[in-house]
Structure formats: C-alpha cells, structure tokens
Protein backbone atom coordinates (compact mmCIF):
# COMPACT_ATOMS: atom_id res chain seq x y z
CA UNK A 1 24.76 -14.03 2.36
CA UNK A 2 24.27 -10.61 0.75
CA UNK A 3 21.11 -8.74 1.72
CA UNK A 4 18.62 -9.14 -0.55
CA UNK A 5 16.87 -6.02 -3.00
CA UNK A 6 13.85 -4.75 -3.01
CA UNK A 7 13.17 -6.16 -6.50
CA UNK A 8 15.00 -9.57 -5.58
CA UNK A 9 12.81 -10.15 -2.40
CA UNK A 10 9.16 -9.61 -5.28
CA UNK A 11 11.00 -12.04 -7.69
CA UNK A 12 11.24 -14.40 -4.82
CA UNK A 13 7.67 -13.78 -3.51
CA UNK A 14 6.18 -13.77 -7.23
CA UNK A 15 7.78 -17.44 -7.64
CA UNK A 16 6.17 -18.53 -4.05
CA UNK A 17 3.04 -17.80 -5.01
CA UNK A 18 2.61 -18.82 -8.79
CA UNK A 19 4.32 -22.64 -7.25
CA UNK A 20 2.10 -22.77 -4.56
CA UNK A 21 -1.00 -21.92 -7.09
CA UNK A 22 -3.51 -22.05 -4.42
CA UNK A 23 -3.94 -19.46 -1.34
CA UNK A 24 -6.13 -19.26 1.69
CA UNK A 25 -8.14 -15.80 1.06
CA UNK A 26 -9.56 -14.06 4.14
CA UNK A 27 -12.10 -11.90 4.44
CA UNK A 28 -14.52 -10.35 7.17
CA UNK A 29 -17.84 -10.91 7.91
CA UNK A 30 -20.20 -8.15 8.55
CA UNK A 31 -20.06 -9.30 11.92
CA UNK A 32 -16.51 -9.16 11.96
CA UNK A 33 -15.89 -12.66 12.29
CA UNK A 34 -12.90 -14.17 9.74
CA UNK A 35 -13.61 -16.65 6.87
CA UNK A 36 -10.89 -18.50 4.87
CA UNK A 37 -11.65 -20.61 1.75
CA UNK A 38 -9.26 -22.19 -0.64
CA UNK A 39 -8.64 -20.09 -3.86
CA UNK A 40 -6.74 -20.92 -6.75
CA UNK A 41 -4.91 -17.57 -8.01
CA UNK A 42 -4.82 -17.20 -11.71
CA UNK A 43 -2.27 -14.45 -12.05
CA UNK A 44 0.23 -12.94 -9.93
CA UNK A 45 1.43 -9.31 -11.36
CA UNK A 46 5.35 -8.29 -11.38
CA UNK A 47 3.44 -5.61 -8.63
CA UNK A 48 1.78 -8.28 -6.44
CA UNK A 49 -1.18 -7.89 -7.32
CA UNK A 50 -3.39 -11.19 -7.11
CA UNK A 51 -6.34 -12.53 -9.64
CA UNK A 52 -9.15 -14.76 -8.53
CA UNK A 53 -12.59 -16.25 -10.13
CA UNK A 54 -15.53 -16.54 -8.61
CA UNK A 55 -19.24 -15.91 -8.83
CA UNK A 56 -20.82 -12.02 -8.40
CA UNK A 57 -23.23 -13.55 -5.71
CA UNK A 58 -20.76 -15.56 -3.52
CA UNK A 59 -20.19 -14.55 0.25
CA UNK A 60 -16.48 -13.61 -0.79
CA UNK A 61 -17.51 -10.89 -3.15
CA UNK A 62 -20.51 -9.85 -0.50
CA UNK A 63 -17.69 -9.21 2.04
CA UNK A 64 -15.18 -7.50 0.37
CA UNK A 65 -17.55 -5.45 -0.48
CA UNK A 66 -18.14 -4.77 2.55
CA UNK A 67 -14.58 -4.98 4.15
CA UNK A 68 -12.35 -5.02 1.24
CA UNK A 69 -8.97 -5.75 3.61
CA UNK A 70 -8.02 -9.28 3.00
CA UNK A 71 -5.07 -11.69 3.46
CA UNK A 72 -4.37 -14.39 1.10
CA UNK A 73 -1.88 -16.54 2.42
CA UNK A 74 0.11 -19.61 0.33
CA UNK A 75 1.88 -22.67 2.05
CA UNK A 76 4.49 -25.01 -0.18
CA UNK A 77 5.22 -28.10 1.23
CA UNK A 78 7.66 -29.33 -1.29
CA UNK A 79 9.90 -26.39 -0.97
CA UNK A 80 9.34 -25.45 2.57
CA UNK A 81 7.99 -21.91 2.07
CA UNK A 82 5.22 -19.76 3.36
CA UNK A 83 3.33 -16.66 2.52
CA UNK A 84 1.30 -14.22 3.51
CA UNK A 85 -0.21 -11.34 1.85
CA UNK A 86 -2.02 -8.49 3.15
CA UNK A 87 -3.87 -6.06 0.99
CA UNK A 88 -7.30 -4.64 -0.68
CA UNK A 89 -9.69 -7.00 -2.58
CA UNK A 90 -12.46 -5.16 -5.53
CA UNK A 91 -14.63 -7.19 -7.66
CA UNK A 92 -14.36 -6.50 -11.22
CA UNK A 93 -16.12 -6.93 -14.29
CA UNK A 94 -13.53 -7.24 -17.01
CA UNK A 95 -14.41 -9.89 -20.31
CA UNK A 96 -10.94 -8.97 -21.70
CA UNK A 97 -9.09 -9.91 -18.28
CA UNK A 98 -10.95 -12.76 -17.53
CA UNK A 99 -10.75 -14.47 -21.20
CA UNK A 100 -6.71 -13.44 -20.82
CA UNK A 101 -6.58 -15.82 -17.21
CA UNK A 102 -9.15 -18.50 -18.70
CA UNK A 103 -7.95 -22.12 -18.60
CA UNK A 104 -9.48 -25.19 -19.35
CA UNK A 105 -9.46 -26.70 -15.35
CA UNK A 106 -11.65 -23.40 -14.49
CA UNK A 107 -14.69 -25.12 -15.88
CA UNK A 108 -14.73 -27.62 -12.92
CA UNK A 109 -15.63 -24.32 -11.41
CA UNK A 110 -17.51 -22.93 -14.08
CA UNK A 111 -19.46 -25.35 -16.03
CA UNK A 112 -20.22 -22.58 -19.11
CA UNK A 113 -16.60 -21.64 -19.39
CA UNK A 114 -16.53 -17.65 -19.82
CA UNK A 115 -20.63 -18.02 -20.44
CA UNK A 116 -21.42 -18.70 -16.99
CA UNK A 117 -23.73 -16.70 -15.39
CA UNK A 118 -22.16 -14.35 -12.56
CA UNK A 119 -18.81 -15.23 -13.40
CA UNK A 120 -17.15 -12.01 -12.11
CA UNK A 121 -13.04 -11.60 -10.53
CA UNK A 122 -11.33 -10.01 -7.61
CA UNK A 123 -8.53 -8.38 -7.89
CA UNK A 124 -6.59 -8.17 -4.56
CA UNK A 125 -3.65 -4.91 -4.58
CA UNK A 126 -0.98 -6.10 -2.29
CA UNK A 127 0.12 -3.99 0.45
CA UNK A 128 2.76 -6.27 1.58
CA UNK A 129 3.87 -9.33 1.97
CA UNK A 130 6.19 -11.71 4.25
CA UNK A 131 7.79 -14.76 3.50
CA UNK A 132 9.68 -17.83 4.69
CA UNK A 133 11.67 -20.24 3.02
CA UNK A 134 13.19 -22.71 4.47
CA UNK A 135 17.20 -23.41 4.77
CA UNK A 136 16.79 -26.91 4.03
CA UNK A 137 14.93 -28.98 1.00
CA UNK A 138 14.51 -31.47 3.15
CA UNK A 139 11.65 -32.27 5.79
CA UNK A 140 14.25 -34.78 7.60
CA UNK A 141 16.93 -32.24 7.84
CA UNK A 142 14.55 -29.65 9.45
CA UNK A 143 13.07 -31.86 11.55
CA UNK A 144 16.73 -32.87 12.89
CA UNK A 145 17.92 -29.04 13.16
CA UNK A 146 13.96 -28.49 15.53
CA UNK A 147 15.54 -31.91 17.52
CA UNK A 148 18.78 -30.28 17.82
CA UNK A 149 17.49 -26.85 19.13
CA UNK A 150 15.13 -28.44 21.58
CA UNK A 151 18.26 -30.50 23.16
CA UNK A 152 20.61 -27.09 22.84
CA UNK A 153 17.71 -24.82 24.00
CA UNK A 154 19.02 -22.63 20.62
CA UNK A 155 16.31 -21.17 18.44
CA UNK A 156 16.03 -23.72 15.01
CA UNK A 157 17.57 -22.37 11.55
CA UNK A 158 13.88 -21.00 10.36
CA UNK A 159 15.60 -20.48 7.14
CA UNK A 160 15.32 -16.64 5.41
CA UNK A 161 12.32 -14.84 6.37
CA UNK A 162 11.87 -11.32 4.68
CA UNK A 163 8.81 -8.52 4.61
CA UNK A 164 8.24 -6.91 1.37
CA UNK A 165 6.55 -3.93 0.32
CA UNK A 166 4.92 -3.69 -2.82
C-alpha cells in the first residue's frame, strides 16, 4: 500500500471525526487534575480545527481559560477507528459563526436556540492528530486475528495507524 500524503492522511482524519460526531474533550483543572465530558463537534475545518457549543459560565470554558491545551479524542465503533487530537482551545464570541453551525438538535442543549443566555463557542486549533483505523469492518474478524496473535505470540493486524500534523 502506497504511503499516504500529507493532505490524504487530513482527508482521512476530517472524515473520522465528522462520522464519529461526538468527541471526548479534555481539559485541566486549576489543580491540574483532567476532566473529560462528551461534546458533540459542530464543524471540523479542512485545517483541523474543531467547533463546540457551550455556555460562557461552564467549567469547560473556566479551564481553558485557564489551561487552554486540550485533547478531544473520537471513537467509531462501526468502522473501527480512533482519534485523538491534541491542540489549543479559546472561547469565542462570534453571532455570525454560531448562527452558520446552528441546528435544530442544539436546542436540547439550548432551550432559546441562538437567544440563550451565555451561549458562547470554543474553538479548538489542532496541533496534531493520530489515528487508527482498523484493517477489518468486521468486529468478528478482529477479534479472530487478537485470537490468532495470542496463540502465535505475533503482534495483531492493528490496521493503519498514522500521526498528522496540521
């Protein structure tokens, strides 16, 4: 299999994310302690760059404030693919970007729609990224190729695995 580009390796990573739809985003506490909490991304730029909602008073925006490196990581079951994104989260205040990534299953979220009080986003600028897809579509198949490896005492076909900078 040929080696793949630079620009083929974001194409695949873009399409990760926007199937997996919602990422684990972690931030620090001031205390330095990790916190992960569900986030559903609303946009994914060609550049990696990630777009969430939330609310200007939430613990999220408090601590990227504070320590604005974050990780935002994606998992797939269907296709068998991970992802993991490191990178630099800001809040912004931006009517025009947030009425562009408004849709209607936000206001489970936020009851007054673009109204809501505190509404605010966070844009996080990916650094990089890694990924891992699987070889095989199938959980059976991969299960079988673990079995196999265990028996052989060979390392299991992780499927491609590839680091991209963005």
């Amino acid at each position: 299999m040929a080696e793949k580009t630079e620009q083929e390796k974001r194409e695949t990573l873009k399409g990760l994310v926007k199937d997996a739809r919602i990422g684990m985003l972690t931030t620090m506490t001031a205390d330095g302690r990790h916190v992960s909490r569900p986030m559903a991304v609303q946009d994914v730029e060609f550049d990696g760059d990630l777009w969430f909602l939330t609310y200007a008073d939430s613990d999220l925006v408090q601590q990227v404030r504070t320590h604005p490196q974050v990780n935002v990581s994606f998992s797939d079951d269907k296709q068998h693919a991970w992802v993991s994104i490191a990178g630099t989260a800001e809040q912004l205040t931006d009517r025009a970007k947030a009425e562009e990534l408004w849709n209607p299953m936000l206001k489970a979220w936020f009851p007054d729609g673009l109204e809501t009080p505190n509404l605010t986003l966070v844009k996080v600028h990916a650094d990089t990224a890694e990924y891992w897809e699987s070889a095989h579509s199938s959980r059976v198949v991969t299960l079988l190729g673990y079995a196999k490896a265990a028996v052989t005492g060979k390392t299991p076909d992780a499927g491609e695995n590839e680091t991209v900078q963005l």
